[in-house]
Protein backbone atom coordinates (compact mmCIF):
# COMPACT_ATOMS: atom_id res chain seq x y z
CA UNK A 1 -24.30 41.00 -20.47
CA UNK A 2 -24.36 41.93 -16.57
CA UNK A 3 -25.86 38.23 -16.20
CA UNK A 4 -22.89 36.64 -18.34
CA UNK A 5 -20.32 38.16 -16.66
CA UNK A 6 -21.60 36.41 -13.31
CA UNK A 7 -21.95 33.53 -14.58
CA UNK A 8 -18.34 33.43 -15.80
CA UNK A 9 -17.55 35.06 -12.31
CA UNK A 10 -19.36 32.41 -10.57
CA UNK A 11 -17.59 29.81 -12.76
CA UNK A 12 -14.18 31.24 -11.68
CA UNK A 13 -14.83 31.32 -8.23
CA UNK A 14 -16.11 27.31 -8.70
CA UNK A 15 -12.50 26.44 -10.25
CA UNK A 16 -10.62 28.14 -7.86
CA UNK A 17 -12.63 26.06 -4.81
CA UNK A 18 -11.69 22.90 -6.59
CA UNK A 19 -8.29 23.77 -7.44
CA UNK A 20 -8.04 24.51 -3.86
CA UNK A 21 -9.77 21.61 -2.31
CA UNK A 22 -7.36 19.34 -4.45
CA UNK A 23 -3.94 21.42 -2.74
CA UNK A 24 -5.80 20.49 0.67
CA UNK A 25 -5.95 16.73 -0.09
CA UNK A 26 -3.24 14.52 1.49
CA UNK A 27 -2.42 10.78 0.00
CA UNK A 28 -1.48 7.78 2.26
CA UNK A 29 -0.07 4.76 0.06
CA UNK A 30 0.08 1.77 1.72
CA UNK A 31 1.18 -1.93 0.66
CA UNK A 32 1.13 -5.23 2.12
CA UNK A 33 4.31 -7.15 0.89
CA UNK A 34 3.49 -10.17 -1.21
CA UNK A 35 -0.32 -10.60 -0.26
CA UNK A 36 -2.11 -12.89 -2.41
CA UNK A 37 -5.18 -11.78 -3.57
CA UNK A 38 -7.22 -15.31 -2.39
CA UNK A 39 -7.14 -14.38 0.68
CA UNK A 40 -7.98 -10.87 0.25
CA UNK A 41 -11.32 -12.32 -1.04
CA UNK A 42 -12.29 -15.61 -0.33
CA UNK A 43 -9.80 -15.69 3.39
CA UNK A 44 -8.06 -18.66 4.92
CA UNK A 45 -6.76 -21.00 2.06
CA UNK A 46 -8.65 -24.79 2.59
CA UNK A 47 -6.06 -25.75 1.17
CA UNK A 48 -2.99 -24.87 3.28
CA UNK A 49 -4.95 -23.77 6.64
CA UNK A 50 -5.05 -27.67 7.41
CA UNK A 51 -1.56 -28.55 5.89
CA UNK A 52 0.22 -29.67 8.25
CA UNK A 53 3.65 -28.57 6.30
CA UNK A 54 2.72 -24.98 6.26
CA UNK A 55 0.40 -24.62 10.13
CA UNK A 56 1.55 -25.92 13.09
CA UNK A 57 -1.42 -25.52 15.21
CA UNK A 58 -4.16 -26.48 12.82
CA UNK A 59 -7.28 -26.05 16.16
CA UNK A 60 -6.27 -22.80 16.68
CA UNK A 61 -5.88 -21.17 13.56
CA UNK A 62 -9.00 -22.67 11.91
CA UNK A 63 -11.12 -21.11 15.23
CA UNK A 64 -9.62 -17.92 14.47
CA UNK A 65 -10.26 -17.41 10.71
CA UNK A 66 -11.93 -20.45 9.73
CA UNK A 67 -15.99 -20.04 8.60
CA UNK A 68 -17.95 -21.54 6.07
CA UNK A 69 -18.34 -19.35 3.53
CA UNK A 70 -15.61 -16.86 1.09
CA UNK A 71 -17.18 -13.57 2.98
CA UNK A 72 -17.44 -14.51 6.20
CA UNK A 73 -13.66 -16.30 5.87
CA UNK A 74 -12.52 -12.54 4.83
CA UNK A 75 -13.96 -10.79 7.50
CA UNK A 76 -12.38 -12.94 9.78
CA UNK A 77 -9.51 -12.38 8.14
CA UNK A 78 -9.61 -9.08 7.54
CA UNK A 79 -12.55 -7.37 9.87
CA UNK A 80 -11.73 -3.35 8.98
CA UNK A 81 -11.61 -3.74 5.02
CA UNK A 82 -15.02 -5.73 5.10
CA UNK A 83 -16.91 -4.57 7.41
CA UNK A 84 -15.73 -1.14 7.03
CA UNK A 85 -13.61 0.04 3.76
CA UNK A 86 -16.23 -2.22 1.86
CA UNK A 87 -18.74 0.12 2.82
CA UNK A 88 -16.94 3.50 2.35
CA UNK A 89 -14.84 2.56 -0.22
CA UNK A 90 -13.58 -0.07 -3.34
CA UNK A 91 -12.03 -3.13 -3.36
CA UNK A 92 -10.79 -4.24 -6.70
CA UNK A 93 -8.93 -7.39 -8.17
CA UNK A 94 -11.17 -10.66 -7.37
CA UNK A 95 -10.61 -12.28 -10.21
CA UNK A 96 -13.62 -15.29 -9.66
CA UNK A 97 -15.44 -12.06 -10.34
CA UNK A 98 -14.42 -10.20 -13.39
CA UNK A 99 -12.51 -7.75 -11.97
CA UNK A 100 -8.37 -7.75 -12.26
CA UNK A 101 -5.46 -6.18 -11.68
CA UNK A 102 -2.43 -7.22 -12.71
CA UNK A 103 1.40 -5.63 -12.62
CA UNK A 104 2.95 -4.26 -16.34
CA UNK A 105 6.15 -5.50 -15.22
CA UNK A 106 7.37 -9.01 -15.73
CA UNK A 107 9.63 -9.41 -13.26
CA UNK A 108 6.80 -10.27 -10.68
CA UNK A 109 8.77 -9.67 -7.36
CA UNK A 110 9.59 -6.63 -5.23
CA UNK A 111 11.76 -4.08 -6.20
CA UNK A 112 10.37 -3.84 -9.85
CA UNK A 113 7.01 -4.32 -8.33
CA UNK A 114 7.61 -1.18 -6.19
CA UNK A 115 9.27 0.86 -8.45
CA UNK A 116 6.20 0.19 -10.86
CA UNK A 117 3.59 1.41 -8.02
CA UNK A 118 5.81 4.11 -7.40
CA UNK A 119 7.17 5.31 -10.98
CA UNK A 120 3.56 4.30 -12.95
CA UNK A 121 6.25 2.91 -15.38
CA UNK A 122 7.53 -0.65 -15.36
CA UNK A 123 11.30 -0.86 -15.74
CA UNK A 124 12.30 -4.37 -16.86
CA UNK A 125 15.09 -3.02 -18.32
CA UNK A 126 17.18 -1.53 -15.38
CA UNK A 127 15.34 -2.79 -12.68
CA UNK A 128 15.78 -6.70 -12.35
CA UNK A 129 16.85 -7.65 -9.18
CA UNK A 130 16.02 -7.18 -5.57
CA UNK A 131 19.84 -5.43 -5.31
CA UNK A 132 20.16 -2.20 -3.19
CA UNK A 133 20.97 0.05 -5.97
CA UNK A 134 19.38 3.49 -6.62
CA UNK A 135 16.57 3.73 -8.25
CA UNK A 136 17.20 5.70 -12.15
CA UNK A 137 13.83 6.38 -12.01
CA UNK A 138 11.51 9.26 -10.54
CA UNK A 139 8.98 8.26 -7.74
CA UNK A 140 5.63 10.03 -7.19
CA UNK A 141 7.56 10.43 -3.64
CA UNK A 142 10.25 12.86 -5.63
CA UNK A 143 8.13 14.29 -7.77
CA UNK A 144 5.79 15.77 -5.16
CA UNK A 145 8.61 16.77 -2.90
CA UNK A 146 10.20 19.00 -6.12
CA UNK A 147 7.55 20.83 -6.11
CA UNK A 148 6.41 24.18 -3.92
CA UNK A 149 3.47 22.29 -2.16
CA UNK A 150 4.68 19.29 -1.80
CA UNK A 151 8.29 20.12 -0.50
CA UNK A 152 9.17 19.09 2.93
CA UNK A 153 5.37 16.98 3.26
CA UNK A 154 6.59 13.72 2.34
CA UNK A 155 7.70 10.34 3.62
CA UNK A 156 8.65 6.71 3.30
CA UNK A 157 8.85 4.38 5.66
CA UNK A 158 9.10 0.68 4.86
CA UNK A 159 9.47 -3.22 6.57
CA UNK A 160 12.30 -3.63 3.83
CA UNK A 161 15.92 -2.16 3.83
CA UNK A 162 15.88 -1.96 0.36
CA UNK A 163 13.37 1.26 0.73
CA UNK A 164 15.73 3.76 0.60
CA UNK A 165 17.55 2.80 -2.55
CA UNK A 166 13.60 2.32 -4.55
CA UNK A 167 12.77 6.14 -3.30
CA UNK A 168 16.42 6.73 -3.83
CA UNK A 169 16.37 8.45 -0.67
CA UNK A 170 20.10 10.85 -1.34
CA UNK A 171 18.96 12.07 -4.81
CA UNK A 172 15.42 12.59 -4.25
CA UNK A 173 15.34 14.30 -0.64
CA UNK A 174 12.51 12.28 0.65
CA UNK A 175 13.18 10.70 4.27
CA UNK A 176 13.06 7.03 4.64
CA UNK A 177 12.62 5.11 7.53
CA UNK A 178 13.28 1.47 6.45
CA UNK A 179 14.73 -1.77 7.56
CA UNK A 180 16.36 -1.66 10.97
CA UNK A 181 16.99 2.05 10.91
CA UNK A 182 16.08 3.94 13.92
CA UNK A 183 14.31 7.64 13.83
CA UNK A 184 16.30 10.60 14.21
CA UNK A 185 15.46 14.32 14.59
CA UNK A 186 14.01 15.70 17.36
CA UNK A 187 12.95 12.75 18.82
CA UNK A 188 9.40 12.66 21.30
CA UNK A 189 9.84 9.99 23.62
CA UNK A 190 7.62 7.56 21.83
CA UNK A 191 10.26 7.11 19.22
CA UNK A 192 12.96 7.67 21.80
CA UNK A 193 11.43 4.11 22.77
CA UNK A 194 10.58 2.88 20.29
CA UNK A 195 14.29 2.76 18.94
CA UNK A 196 15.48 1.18 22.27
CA UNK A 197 12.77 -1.74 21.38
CA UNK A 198 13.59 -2.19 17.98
CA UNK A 199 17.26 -3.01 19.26
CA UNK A 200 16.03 -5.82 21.59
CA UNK A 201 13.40 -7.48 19.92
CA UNK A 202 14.86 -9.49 16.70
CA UNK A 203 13.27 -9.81 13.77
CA UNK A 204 13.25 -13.07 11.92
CA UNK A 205 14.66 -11.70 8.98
CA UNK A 206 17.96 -10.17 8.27
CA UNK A 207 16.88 -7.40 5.98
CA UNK A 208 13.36 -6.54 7.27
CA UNK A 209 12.12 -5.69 10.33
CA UNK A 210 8.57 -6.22 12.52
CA UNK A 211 6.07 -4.48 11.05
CA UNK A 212 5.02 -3.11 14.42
CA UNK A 213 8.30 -1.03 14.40
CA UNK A 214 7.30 0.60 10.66
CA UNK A 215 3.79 1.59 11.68
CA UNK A 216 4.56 2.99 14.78
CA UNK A 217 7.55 5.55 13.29
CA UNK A 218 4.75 6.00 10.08
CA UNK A 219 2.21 7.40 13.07
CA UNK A 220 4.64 9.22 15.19
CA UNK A 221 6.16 11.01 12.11
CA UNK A 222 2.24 12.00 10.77
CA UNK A 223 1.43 13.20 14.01
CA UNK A 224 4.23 15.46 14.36
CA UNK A 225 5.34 16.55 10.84
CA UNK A 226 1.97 16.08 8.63
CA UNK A 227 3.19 15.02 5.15
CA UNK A 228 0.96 15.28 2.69
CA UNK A 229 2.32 12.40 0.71
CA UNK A 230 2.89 9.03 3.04
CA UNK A 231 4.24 5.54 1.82
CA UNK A 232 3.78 2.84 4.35
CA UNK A 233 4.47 -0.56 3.48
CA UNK A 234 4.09 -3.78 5.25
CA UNK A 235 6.32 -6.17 4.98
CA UNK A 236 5.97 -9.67 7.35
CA UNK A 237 3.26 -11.53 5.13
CA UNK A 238 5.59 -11.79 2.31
CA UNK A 239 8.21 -12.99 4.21
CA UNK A 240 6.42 -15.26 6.53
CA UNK A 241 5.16 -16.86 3.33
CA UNK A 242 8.76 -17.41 1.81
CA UNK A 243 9.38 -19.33 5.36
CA UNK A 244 6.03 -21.49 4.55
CA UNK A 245 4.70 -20.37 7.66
CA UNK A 246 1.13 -20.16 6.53
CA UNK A 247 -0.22 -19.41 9.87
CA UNK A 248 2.06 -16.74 10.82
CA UNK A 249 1.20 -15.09 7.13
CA UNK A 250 -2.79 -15.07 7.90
CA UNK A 251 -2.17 -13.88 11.77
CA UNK A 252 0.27 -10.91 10.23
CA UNK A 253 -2.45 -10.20 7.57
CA UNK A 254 -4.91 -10.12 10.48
CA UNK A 255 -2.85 -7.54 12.15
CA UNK A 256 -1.81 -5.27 9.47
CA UNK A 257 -5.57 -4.72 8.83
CA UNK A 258 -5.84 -3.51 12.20
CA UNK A 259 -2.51 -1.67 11.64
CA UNK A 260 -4.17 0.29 8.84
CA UNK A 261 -7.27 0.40 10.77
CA UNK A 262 -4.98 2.82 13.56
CA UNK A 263 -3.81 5.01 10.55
CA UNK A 264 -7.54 6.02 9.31
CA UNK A 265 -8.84 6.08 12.94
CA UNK A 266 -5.70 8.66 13.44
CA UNK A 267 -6.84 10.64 10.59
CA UNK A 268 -9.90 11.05 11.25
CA UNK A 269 -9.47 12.95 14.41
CA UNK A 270 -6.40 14.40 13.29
CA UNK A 271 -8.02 18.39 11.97
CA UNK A 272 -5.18 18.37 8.90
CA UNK A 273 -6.20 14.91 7.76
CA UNK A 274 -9.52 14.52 8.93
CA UNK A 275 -12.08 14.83 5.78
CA UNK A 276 -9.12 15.56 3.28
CA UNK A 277 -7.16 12.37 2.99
CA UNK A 278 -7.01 9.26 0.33
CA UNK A 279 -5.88 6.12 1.59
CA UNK A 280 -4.82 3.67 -1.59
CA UNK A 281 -3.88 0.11 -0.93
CA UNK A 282 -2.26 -2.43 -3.17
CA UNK A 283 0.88 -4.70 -3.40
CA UNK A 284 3.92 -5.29 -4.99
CA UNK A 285 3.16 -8.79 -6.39
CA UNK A 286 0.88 -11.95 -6.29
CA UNK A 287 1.97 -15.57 -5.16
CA UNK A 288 1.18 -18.78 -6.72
CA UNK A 289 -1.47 -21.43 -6.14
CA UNK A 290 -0.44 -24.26 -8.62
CA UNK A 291 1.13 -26.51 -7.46
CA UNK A 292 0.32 -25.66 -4.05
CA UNK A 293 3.60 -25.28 -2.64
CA UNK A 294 3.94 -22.39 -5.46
CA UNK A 295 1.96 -20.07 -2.62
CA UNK A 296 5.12 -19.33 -1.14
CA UNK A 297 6.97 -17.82 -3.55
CA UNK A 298 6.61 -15.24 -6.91
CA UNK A 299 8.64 -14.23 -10.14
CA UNK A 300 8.11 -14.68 -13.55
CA UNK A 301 8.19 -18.68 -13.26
CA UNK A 302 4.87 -18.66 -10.71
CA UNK A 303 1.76 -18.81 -11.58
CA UNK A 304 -0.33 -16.19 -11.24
CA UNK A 305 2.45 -13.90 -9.14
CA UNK A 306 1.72 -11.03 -11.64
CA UNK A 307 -2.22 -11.19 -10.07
CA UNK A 308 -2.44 -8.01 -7.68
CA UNK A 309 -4.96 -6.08 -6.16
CA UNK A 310 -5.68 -2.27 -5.29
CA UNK A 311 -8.09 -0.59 -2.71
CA UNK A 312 -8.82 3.11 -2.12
CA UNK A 313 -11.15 4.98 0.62
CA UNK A 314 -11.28 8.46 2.08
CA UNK A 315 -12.16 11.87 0.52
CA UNK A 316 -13.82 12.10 -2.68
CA UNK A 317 -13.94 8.08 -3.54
CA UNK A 318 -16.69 6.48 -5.19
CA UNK A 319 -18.20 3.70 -2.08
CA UNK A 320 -18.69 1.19 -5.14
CA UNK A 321 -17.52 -1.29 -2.67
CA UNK A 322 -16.48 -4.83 -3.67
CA UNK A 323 -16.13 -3.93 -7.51
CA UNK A 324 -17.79 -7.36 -9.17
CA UNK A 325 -17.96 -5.74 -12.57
CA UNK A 326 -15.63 -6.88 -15.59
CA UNK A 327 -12.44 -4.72 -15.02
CA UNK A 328 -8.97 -4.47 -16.06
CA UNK A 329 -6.45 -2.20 -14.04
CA UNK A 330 -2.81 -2.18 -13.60
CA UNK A 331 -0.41 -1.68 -10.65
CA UNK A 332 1.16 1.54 -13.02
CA UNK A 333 -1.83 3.87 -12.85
CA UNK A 334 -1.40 4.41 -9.15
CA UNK A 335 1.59 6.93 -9.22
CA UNK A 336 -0.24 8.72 -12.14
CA UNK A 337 -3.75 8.39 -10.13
CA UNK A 338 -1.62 9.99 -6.80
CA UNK A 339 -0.77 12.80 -8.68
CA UNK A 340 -4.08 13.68 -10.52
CA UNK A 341 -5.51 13.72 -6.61
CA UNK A 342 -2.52 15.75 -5.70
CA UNK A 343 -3.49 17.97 -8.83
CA UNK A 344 0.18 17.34 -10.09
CA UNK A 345 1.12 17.66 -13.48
CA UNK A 346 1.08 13.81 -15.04
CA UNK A 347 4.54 13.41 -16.92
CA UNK A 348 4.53 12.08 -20.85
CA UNK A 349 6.82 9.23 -20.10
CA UNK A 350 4.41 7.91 -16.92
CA UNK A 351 2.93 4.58 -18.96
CA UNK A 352 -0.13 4.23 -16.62
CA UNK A 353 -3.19 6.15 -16.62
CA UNK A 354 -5.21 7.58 -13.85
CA UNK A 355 -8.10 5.33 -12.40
CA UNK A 356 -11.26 6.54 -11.85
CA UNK A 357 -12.37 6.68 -8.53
């Protein structure tokens, strides 16, 4: 009897140690805009890095990201997530071997693409367009800030202006930084400059801004406010690519690797991050490949634009690596897979599953 009851007192105290390593672990989403999954696995296209149409300094770029083979082309190309997240982590979605994932949606372009991440329910219903209207639906964002520990330790910030109407940013709570807007608060003086920049150095676009701008008001806010719940996303390669400006697509690709690189460098010295963070990676859509000019643009008529990818490192995650096994996953279990790490309740009318990782 005295030996039962420890066992079942041992067993307790067990549950209550995992229950509270779970409320200890943070989650930082991240997506690159529009980032085929090619060159996520195989590099530099050989069929558009010498296209004269689409590069307009063929020497350089091929020196830069140019090799001979798929792996060494995509550690060129991407140096931290193969020769480090590789090793620590998984990469899923190369397709050449076995392993996909593809969005529920069919809309195959942004805002349904992000509200699907986000939701772990495709809308084609209400959600058709890339219009700023406010999302009907709830995000993992505004789910884990209605609750008592997530409230107050989340955060959005985002290349695209259309951010704050996905997260719906009045009805939910959740602060997003997105577009052109500046950050506001009690400012440090890194953001106190960084706002003066972002007013003098245009962006290309009309509706998104330079990445630089979206990673650097991500850090600041992490290092002063510690959410527990981050979405950063990325936004130049997708629009670089509508321009057809294949080289500026690979060199922003290049540099949001070492973007994210910062991030998990930052959390690994940070003491509230380090050893008790998640980082999951994915995007919002694909891009075609046939006909070739198809690479710049996505939506339901493309090709392929439905083909996605995901990635996840950091506490707890299986190092399975490049995953080369026969695999199906979709963009919609990533909200539910959030909130099983964030030991949320997972909501009946969430579509997706958790993945396990």
């Amino acid at each position: 009897m005295k030996n039962r009851i420890l066992f079942l007192m041992i067993a307790v105290v067990a549950m209550l140690r995992a229950n509270a390593q779970n409320r200890d672990t943070k989650v930082i989403l991240i997506t690159l805009d529009g980032f085929r999954w090619q060159e996520l696995f195989s590099g530099a296209d050989s069929l558009l890095i010498g296209n004269k149409d689409y590069v307009h300094d063929e020497e350089m770029l091929k020196e830069a990201f140019w090799r001979e083979t798929a792996e060494e082309r995509r550690e060129a190309l991407l140096p931290f997530f193969w020769s480090q997240v590789e090793e620590m982590g998984q990469i899923h979605g190369n397709r050449n071997k076995g392993s996909k994932v593809d969005l529920t949606n069919n809309m195959w372009f942004s805002y349904p693409g992000y509200n699907e991440i986000l939701t772990g329910t495709a809308d084609d219903k209400n959600i058709r367009s890339n219009d700023k209207v406010p999302n009907p639906n709830t995000t993992i964002l505004e789910r884990y800030n209605n609750i008592p520990e997530g409230k107050g330790k989340v955060a959005a910030f985002g290349s695209w202006d259309v951010f704050p109407f996905i997260v719906n940013e009045e009805r939910s709570g959740v602060p997003v930084n997105a577009g052109f807007e500046p950050a506001t608060g009690n400012l440090n003086e890194r953001e106190k400059f960084l706002n003066q920049l972002q007013q003098r150095i245009p962006s290309p676009w009309g509706t998104v801004r330079l990445d630089a701008f979206t990673h650097h008001y991500a850090l600041e806010h992490m290092k002063k406010e510690h959410p527990k719940l981050i979405f950063i996303s990325y936004g130049e390669t997708d629009d670089f690519a509508h321009d057809g400006d294949y080289q500026a697509y690979l060199k922003s690709a290049h540099n949001t690797d070492g973007l994210i690189k910062e991030v998990w460098e930052f959390t690994q010295q940070d003491d509230f991050y380090k050893g008790q963070t998640v980082f999951l990676i994915t995007t919002d859509h694909g891009r075609g490949t046939e006909p070739l000019d198809t690479w710049r643009s996505h939506g339901s008529d493309i090709k392929g634009a439905g083909s996605v990818w995901m990635v996840a490192f950091g506490k707890g995650i299986d190092p399975m690596g490049e995953v080369k096994d026969k695999e199906q996953l979709h963009s919609n279990q990533i909200a539910p897979t959030v909130m099983e790490i964030l030991d949320m309740p997972i909501s009946k009318e969430i579509e997706g599953k958790p993945m396990k990782l």
